[in-house]
C-alpha atoms as a PDB file:
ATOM      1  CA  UNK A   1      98.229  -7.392  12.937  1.00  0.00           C
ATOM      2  CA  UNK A   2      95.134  -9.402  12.398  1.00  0.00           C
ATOM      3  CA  UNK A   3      92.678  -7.448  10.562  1.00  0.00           C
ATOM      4  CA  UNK A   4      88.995  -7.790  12.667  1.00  0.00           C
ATOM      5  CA  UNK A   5      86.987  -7.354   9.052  1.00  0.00           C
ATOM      6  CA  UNK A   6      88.694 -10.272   7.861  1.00  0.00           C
ATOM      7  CA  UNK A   7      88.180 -12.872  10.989  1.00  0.00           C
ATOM      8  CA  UNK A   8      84.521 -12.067  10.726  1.00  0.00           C
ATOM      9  CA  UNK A   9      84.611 -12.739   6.895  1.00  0.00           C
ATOM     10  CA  UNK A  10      86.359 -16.259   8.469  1.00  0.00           C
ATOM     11  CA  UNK A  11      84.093 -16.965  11.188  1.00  0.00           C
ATOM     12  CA  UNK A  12      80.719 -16.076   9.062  1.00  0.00           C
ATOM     13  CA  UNK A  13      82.331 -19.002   6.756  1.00  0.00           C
ATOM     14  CA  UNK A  14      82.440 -21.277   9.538  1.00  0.00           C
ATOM     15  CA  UNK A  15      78.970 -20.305  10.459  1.00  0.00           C
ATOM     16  CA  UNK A  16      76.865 -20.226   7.356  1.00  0.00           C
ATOM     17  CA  UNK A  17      79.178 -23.250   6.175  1.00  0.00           C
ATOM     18  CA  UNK A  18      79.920 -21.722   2.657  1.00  0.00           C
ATOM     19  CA  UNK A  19      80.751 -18.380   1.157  1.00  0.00           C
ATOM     20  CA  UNK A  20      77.606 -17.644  -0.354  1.00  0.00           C
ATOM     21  CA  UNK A  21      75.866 -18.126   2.950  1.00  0.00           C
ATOM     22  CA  UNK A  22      78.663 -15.817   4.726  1.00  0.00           C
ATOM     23  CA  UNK A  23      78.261 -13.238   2.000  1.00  0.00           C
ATOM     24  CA  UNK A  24      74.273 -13.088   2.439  1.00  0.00           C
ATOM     25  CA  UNK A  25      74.741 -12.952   6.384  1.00  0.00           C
ATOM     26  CA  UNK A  26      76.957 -10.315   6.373  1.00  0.00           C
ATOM     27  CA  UNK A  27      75.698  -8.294   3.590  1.00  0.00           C
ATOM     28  CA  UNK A  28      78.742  -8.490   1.019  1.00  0.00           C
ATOM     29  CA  UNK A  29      79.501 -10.182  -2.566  1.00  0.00           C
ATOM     30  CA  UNK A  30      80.746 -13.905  -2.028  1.00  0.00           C
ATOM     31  CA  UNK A  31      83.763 -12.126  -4.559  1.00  0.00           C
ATOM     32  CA  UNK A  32      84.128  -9.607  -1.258  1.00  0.00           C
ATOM     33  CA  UNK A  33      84.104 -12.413   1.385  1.00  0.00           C
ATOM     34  CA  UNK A  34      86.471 -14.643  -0.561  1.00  0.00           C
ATOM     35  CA  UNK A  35      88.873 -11.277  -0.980  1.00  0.00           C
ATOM     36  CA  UNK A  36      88.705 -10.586   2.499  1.00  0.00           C
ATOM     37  CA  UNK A  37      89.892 -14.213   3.237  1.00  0.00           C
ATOM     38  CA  UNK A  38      92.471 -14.547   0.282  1.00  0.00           C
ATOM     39  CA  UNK A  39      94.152 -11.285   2.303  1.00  0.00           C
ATOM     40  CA  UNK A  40      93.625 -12.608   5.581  1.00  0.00           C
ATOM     41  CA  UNK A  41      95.995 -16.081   4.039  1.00  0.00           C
ATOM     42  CA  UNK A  42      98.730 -13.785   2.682  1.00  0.00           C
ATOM     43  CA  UNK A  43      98.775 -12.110   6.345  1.00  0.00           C
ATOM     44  CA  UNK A  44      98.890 -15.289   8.322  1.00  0.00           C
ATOM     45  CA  UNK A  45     101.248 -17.287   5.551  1.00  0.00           C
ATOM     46  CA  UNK A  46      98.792 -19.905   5.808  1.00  0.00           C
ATOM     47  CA  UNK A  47      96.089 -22.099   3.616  1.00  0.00           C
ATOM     48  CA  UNK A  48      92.246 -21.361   5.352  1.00  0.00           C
ATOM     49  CA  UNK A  49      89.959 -22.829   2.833  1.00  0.00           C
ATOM     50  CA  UNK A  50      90.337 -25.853   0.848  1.00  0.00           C
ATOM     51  CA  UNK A  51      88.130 -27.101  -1.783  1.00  0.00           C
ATOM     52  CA  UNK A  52      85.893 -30.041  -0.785  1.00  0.00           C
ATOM     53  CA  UNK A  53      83.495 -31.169  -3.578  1.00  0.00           C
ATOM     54  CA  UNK A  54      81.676 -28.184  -4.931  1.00  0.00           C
ATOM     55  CA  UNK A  55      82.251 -26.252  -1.098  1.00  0.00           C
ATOM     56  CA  UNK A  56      84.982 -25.660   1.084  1.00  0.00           C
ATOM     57  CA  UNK A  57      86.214 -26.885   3.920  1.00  0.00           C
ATOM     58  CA  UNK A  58      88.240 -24.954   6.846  1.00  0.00           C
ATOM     59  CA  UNK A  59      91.565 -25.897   7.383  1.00  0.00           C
ATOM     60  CA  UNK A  60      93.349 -26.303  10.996  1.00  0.00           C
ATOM     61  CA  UNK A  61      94.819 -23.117  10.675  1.00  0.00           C
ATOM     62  CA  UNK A  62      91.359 -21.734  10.068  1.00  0.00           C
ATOM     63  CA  UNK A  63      89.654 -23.460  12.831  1.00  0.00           C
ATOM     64  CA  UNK A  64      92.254 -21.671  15.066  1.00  0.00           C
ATOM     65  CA  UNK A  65      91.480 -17.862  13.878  1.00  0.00           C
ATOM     66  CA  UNK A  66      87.786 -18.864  14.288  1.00  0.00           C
ATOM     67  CA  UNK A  67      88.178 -19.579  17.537  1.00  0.00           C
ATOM     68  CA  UNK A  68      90.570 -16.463  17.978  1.00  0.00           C
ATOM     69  CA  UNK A  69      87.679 -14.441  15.882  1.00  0.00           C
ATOM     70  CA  UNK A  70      85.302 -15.462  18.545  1.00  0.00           C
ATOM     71  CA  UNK A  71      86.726 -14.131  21.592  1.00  0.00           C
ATOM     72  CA  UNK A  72      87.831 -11.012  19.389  1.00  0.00           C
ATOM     73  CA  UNK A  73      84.386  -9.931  18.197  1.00  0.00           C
ATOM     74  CA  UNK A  74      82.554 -10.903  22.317  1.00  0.00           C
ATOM     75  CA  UNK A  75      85.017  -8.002  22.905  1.00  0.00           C
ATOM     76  CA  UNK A  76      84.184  -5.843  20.896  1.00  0.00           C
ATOM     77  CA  UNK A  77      80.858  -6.288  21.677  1.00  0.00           C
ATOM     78  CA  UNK A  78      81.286  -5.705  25.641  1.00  0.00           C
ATOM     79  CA  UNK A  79      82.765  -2.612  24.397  1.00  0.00           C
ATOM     80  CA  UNK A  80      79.756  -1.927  22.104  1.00  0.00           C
ATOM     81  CA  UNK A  81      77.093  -2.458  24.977  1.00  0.00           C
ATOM     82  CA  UNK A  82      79.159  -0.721  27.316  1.00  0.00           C
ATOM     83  CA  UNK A  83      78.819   2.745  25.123  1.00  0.00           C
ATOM     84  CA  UNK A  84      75.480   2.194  24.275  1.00  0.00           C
ATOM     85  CA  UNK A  85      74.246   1.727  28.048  1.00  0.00           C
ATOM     86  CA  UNK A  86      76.601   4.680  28.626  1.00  0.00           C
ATOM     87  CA  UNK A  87      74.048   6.544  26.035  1.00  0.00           C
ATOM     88  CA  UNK A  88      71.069   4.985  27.456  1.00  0.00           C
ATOM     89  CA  UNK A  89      69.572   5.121  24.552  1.00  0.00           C
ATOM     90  CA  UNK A  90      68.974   1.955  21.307  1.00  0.00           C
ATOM     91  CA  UNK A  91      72.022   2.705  18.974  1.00  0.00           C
ATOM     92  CA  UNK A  92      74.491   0.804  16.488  1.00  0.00           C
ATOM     93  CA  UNK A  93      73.632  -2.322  14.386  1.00  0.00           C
ATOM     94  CA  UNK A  94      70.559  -5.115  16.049  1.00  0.00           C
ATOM     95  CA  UNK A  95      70.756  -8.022  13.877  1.00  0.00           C
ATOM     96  CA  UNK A  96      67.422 -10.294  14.984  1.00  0.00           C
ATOM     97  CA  UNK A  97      67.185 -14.139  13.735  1.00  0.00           C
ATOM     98  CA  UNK A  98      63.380 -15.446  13.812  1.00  0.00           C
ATOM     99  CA  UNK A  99      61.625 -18.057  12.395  1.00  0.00           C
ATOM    100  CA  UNK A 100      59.167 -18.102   9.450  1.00  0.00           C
ATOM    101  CA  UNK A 101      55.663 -17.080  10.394  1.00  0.00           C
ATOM    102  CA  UNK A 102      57.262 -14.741  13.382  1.00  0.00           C
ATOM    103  CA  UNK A 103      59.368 -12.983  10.925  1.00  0.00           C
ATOM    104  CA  UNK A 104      55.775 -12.205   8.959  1.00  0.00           C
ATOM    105  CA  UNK A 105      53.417 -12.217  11.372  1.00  0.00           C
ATOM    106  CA  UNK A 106      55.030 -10.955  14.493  1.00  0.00           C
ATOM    107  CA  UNK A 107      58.315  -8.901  13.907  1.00  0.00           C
ATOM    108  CA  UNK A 108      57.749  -6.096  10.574  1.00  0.00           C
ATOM    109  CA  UNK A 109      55.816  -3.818  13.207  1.00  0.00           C
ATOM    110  CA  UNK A 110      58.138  -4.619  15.720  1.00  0.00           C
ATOM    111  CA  UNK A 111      61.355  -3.264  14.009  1.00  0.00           C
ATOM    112  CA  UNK A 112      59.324  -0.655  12.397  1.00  0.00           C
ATOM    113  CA  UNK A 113      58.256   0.704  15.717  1.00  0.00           C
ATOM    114  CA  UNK A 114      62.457   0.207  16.525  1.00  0.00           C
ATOM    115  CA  UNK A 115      63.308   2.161  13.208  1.00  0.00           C
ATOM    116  CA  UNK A 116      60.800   5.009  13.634  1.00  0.00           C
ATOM    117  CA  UNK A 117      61.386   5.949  17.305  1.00  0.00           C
ATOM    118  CA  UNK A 118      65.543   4.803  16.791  1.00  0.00           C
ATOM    119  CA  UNK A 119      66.526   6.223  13.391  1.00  0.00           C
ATOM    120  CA  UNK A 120      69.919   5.533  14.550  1.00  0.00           C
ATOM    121  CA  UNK A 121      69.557   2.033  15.148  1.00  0.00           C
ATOM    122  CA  UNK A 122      70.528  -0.090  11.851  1.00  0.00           C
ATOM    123  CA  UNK A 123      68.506  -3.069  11.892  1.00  0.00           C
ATOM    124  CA  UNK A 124      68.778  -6.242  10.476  1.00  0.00           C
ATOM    125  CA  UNK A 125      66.798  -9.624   9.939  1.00  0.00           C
ATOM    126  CA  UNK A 126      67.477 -13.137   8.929  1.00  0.00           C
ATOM    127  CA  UNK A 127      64.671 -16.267   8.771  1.00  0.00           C
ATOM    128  CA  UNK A 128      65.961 -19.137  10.189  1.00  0.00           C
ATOM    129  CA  UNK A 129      64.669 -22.498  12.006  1.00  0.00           C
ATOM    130  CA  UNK A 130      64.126 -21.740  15.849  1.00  0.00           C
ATOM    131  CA  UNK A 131      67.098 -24.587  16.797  1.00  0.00           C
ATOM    132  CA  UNK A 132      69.524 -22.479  14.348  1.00  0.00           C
ATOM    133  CA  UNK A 133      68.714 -19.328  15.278  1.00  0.00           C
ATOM    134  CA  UNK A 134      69.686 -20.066  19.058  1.00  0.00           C
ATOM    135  CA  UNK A 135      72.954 -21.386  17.763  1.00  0.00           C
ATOM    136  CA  UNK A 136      73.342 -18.182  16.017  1.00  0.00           C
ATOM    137  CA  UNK A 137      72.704 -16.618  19.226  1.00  0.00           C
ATOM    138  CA  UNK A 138      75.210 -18.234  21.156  1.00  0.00           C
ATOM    139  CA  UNK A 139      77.944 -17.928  18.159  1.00  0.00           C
ATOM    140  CA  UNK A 140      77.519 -14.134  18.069  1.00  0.00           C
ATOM    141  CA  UNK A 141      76.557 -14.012  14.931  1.00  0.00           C
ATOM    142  CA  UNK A 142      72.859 -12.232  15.692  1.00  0.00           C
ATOM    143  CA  UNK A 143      71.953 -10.341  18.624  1.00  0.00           C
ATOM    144  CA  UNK A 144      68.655 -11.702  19.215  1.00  0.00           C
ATOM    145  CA  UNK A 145      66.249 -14.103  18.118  1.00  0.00           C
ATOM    146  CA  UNK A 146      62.578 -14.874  18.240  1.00  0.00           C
ATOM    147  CA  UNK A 147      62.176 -18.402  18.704  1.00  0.00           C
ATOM    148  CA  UNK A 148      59.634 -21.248  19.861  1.00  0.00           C
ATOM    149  CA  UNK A 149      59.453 -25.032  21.168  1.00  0.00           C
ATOM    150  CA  UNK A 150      56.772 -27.512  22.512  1.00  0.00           C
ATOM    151  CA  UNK A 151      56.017 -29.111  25.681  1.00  0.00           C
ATOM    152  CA  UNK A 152      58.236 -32.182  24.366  1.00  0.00           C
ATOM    153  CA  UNK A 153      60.827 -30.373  22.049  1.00  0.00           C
ATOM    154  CA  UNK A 154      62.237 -28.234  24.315  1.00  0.00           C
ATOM    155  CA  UNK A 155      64.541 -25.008  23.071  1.00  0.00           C
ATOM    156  CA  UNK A 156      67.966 -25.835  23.255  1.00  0.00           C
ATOM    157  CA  UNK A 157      69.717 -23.882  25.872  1.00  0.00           C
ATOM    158  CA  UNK A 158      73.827 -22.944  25.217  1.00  0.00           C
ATOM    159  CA  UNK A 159      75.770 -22.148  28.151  1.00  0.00           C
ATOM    160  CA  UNK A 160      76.095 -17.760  27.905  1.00  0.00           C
ATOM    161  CA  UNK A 161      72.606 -17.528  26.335  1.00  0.00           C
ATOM    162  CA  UNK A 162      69.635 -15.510  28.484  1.00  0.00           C
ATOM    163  CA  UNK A 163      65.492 -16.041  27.428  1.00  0.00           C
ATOM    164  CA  UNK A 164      62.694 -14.434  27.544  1.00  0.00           C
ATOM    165  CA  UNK A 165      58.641 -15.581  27.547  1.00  0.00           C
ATOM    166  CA  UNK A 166      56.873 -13.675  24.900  1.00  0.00           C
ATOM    167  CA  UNK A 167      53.717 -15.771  24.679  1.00  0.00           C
ATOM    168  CA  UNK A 168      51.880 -18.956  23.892  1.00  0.00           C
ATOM    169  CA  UNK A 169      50.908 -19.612  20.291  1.00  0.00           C
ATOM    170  CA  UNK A 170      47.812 -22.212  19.993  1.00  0.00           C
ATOM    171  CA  UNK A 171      47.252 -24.579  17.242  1.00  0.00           C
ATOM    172  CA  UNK A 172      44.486 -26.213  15.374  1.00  0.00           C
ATOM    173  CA  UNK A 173      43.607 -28.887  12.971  1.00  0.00           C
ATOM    174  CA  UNK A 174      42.379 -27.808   9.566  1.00  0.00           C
ATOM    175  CA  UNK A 175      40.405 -30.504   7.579  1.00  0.00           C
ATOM    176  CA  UNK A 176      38.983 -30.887   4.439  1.00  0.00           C
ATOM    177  CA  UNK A 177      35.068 -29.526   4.715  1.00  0.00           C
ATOM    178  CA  UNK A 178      33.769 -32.729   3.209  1.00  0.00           C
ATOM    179  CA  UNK A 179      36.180 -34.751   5.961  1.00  0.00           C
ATOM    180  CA  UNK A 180      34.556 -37.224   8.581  1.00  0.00           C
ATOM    181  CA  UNK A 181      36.067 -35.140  11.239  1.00  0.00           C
ATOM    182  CA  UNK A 182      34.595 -31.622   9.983  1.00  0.00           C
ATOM    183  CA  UNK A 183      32.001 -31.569  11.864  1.00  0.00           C
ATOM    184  CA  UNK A 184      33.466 -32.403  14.934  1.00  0.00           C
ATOM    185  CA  UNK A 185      33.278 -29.047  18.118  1.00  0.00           C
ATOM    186  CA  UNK A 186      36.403 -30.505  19.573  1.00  0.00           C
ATOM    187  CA  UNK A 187      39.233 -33.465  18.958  1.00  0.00           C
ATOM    188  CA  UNK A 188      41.056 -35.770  20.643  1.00  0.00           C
ATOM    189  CA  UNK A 189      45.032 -37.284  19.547  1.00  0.00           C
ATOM    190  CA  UNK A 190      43.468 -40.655  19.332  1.00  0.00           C
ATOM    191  CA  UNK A 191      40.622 -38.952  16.609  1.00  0.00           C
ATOM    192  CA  UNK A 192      43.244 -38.196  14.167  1.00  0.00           C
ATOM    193  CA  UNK A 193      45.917 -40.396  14.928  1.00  0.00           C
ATOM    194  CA  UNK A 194      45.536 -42.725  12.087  1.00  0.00           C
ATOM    195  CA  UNK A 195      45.036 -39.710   9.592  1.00  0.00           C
ATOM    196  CA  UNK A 196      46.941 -39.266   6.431  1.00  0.00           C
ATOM    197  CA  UNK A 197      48.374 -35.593   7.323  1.00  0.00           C
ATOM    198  CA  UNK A 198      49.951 -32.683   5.835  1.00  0.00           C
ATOM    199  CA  UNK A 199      53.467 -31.603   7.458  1.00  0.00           C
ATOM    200  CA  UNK A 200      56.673 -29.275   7.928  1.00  0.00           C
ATOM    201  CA  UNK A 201      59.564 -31.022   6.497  1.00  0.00           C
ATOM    202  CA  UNK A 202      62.261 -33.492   9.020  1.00  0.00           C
ATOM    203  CA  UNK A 203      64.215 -31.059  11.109  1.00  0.00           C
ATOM    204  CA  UNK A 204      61.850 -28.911  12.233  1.00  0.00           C
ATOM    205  CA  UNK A 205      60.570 -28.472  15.653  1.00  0.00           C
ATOM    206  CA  UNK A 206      56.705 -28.317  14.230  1.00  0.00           C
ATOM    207  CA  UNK A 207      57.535 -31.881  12.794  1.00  0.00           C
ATOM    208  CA  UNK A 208      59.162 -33.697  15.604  1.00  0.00           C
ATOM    209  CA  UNK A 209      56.125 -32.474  17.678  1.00  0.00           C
ATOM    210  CA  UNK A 210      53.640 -34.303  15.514  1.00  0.00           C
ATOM    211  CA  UNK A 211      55.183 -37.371  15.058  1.00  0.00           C
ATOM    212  CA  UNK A 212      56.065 -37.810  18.586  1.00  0.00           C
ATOM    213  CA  UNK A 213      52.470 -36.586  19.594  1.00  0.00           C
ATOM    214  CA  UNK A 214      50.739 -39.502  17.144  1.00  0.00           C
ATOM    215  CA  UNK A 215      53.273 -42.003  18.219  1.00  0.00           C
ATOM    216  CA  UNK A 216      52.413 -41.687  21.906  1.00  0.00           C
ATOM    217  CA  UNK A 217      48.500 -42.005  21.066  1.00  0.00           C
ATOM    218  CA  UNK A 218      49.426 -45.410  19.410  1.00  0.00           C
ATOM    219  CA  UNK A 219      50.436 -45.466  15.888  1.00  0.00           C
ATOM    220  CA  UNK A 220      53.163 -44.561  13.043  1.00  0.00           C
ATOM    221  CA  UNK A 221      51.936 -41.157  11.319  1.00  0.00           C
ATOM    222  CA  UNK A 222      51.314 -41.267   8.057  1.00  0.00           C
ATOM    223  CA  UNK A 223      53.092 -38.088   7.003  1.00  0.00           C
ATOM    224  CA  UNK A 224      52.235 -38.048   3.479  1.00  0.00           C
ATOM    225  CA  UNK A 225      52.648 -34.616   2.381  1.00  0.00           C
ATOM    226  CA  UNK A 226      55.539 -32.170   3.634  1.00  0.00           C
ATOM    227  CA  UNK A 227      55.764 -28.494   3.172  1.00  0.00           C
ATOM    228  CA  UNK A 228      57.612 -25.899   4.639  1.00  0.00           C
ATOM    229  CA  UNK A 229      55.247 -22.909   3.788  1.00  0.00           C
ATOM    230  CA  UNK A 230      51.909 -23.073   6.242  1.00  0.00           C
ATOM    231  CA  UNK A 231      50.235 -21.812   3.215  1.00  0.00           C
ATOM    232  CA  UNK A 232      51.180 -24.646   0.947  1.00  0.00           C
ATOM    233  CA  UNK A 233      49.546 -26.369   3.954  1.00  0.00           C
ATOM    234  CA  UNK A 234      45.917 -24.795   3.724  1.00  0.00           C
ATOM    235  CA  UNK A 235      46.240 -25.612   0.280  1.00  0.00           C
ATOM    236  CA  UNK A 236      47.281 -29.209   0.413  1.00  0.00           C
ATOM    237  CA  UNK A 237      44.047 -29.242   2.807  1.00  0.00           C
ATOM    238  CA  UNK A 238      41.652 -27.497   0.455  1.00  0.00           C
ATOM    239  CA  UNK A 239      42.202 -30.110  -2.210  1.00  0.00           C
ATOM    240  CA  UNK A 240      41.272 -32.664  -0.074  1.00  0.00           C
ATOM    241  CA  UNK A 241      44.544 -34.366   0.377  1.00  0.00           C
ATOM    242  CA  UNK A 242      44.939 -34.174   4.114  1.00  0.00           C
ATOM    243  CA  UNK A 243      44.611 -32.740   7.432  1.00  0.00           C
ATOM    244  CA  UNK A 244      47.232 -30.701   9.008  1.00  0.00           C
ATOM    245  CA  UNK A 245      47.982 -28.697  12.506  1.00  0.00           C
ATOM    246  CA  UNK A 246      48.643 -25.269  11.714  1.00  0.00           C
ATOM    247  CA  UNK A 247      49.097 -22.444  14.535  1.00  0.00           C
ATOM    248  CA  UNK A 248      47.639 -19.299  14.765  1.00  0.00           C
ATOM    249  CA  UNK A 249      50.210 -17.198  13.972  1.00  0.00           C
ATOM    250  CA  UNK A 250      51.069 -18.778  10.920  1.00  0.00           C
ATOM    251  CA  UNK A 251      47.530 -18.943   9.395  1.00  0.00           C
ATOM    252  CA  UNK A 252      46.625 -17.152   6.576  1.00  0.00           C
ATOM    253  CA  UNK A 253      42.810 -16.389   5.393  1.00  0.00           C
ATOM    254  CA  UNK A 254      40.901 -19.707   5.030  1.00  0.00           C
ATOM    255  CA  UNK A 255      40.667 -20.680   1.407  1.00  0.00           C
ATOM    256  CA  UNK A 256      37.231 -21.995   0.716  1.00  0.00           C
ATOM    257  CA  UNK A 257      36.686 -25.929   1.740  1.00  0.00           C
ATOM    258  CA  UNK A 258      38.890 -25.609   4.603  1.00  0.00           C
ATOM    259  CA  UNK A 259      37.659 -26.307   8.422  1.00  0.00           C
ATOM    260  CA  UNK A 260      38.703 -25.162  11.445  1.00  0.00           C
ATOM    261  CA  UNK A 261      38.708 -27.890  14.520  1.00  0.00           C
ATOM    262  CA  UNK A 262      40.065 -27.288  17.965  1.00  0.00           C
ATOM    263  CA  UNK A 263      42.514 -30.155  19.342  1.00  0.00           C
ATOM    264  CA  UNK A 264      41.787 -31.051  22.824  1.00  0.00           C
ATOM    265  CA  UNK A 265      44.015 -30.550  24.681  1.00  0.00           C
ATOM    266  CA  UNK A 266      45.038 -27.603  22.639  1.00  0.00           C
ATOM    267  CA  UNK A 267      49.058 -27.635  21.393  1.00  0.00           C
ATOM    268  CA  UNK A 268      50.850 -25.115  22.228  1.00  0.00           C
ATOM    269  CA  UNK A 269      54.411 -23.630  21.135  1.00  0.00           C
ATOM    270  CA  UNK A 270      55.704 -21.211  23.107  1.00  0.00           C
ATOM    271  CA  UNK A 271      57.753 -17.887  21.819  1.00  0.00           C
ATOM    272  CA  UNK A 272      60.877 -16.963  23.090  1.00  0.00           C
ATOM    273  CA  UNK A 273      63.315 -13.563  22.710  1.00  0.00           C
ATOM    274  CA  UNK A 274      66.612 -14.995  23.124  1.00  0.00           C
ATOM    275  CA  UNK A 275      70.077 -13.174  23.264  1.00  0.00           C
ATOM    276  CA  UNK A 276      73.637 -13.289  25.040  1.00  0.00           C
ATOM    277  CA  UNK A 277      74.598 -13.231  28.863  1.00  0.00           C
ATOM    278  CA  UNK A 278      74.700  -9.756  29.682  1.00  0.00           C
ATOM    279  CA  UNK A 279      73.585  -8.110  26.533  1.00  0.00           C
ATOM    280  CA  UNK A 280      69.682  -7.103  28.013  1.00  0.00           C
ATOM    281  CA  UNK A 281      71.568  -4.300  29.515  1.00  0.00           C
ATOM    282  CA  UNK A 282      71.906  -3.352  25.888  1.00  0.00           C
ATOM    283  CA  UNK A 283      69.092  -0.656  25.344  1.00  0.00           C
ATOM    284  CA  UNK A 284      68.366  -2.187  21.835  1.00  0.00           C
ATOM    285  CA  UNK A 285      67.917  -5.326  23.204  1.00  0.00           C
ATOM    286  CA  UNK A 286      65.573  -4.357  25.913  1.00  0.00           C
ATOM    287  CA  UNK A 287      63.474  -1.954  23.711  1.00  0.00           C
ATOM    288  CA  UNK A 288      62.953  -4.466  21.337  1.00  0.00           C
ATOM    289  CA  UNK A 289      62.325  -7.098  23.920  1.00  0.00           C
ATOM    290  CA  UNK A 290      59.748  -5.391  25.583  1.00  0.00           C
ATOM    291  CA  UNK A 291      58.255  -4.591  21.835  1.00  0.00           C
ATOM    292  CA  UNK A 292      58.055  -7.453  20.991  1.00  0.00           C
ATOM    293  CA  UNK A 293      56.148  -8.864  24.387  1.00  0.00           C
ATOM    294  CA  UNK A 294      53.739  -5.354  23.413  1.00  0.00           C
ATOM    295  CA  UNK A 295      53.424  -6.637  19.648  1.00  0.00           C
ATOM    296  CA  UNK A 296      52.168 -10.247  21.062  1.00  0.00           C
ATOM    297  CA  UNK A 297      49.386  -9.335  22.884  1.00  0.00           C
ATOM    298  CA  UNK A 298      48.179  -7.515  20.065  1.00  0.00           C
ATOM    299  CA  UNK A 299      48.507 -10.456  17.748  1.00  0.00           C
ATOM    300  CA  UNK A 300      47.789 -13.491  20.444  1.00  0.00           C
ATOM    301  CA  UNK A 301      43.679 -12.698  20.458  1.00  0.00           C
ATOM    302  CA  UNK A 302      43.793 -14.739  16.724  1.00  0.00           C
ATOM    303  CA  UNK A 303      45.733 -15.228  13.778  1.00  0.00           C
ATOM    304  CA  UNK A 304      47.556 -12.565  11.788  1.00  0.00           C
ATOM    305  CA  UNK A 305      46.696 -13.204   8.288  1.00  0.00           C
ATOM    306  CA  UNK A 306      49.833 -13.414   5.910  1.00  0.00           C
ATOM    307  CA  UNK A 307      48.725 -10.976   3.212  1.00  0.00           C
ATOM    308  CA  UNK A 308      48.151  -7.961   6.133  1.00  0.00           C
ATOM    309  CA  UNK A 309      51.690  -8.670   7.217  1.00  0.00           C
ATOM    310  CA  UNK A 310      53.026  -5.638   5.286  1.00  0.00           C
ATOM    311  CA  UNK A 311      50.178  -3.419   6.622  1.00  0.00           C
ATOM    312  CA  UNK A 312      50.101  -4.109  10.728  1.00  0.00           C
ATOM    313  CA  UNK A 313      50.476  -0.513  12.573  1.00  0.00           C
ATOM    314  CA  UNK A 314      53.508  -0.300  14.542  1.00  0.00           C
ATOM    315  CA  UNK A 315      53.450  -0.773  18.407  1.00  0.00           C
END
């Protein structure tokens, strides 16, 4: 019999697309993950991994108990929100996925409110890219996920996976305080399309906004400096280097030499809580849901600054 431990060991592999990755994911030593799999081969008399450069690479057979794995673990987790809407009440494990400045600035209270009034609730959180954290989603590897998009990178949408509107997270441009544009109340696309600016990296949402944005208004951005970290960002800014567009929830304090300017009309990403078909009638899921919506109107009035993160009462 097909051991369920050992398909998940698989299908985390196939996920996180090494076993390092699958080890961090599911909580385990990569020597665990790749002991779990090594029994898993002597069971099925077959070869799973192969080595491909300095990774590995899943074999047919492999691809097959993934896809086996899959269906095995969505039913064992109808069976799992079945008993815990039986309780009625948040129980079992609540793995969330969110991306960087919601896992600081919007979701700490939120599963510390989940922990205090759940103890039995075992919680979990990864950071990941909004795009990958849907996929996660939809894979079944996390139960939920706070995500965003913009008005012209929409959120993917995988067939089985629900949404919900938290709220609408504004964005400005910072400038230098010595900048042309500093003094500015208000600015237009066209005022700072030709600017030398201060990113997030290819791949991410934040940066196919901004160079689709600045191509419409005319020209080829100039995206000169790139940074994942927003606070890198304010940085880069303060030294004079650039301007950026950095929203609210992911700004820090101000460093000195760094100005504030509204963009006109005003960008907007909006937040999402994302999960399976069917699994809001999960009382976790629902709880936290609603916490989070709570959490964001507490938060949405201005920026949470990074270094309070740590310190924001609970819901």
């Amino acid at each position: 019999m097909l051991d369920l431990a050992r398909l998940r060991a698989l299908h985390a592999v196939y996920t996180h697309g090494s076993v390092g990755a699958a080890a961090t994911a599911l909580g385990y030593t990569p020597s665990a993950v790749s002991q779990q799999i090594a029994k898993l081969e002597r069971e099925t008399g077959t070869v799973l991994l192969e080595r491909q450069g300095r990774g590995v690479a899943l074999t047919d057979a492999a691809n097959l108990l993934v896809a086996t794995a899959q269906k095995l673990m969505a039913i064992v987790e109808s069976a799992e929100v079945a008993l815990e809407e039986q309780r009625g009440r948040p129980g079992g494990r609540l793995t969330v996925a969110a991306f960087p400045t919601a896992a600081c600035g919007l979701v700490p209270p939120v599963l510390a409110g989940l922990a205090r009034e759940h103890p039995s609730l075992e919680l979990r959180l990864t950071e990941v890219d909004s795009r990958q954290s849907v996929d996660l989603v939809a894979r079944g590897v996390v139960d939920l996920a706070v995500a965003h998009d913009w008005d012209i990178t929409p959120l993917p949408a995988p067939e089985g996976v629900e949404r919900a509107v938290i709220g609408d997270d504004r964005c400005d441009v910072l400038v230098p305080a010595g900048h042309r544009l500093a003094g500015r109340v208000s600015l237009t696309r066209s005022d700072v399309a030709r600017e030398r600016w201060i990113c997030q990296p290819p791949g991410s949402m934040c940066h196919a906004w901004l160079v689709r944005t600045l191509r419409e208004a005319g020209t080829e951005p100039d995206m000169a400096f790139q940074s994942g970290e927003y606070a890198t960002h304010l940085a880069l800014v303060a030294a004079g280097l650039g301007i950026a567009l950095v929203p609210r929830l992911g700004r820090s304090p101000l460093p000195e030499g760094v100005v504030v300017v509204p963009l006109e009309p005003s960008p907007v990403r909006r937040l999402y809580a994302v999960w399976r078909e069917g699994a809001a009638r999960r009382p976790s899921i629902a709880v936290a849901v609603e916490m989070l919506r709570a959490r964001w109107q507490v938060v949405s009035g201005g920026a949470v600054p990074v270094a309070e993160c740590a310190a924001l009462p609970v819901p």
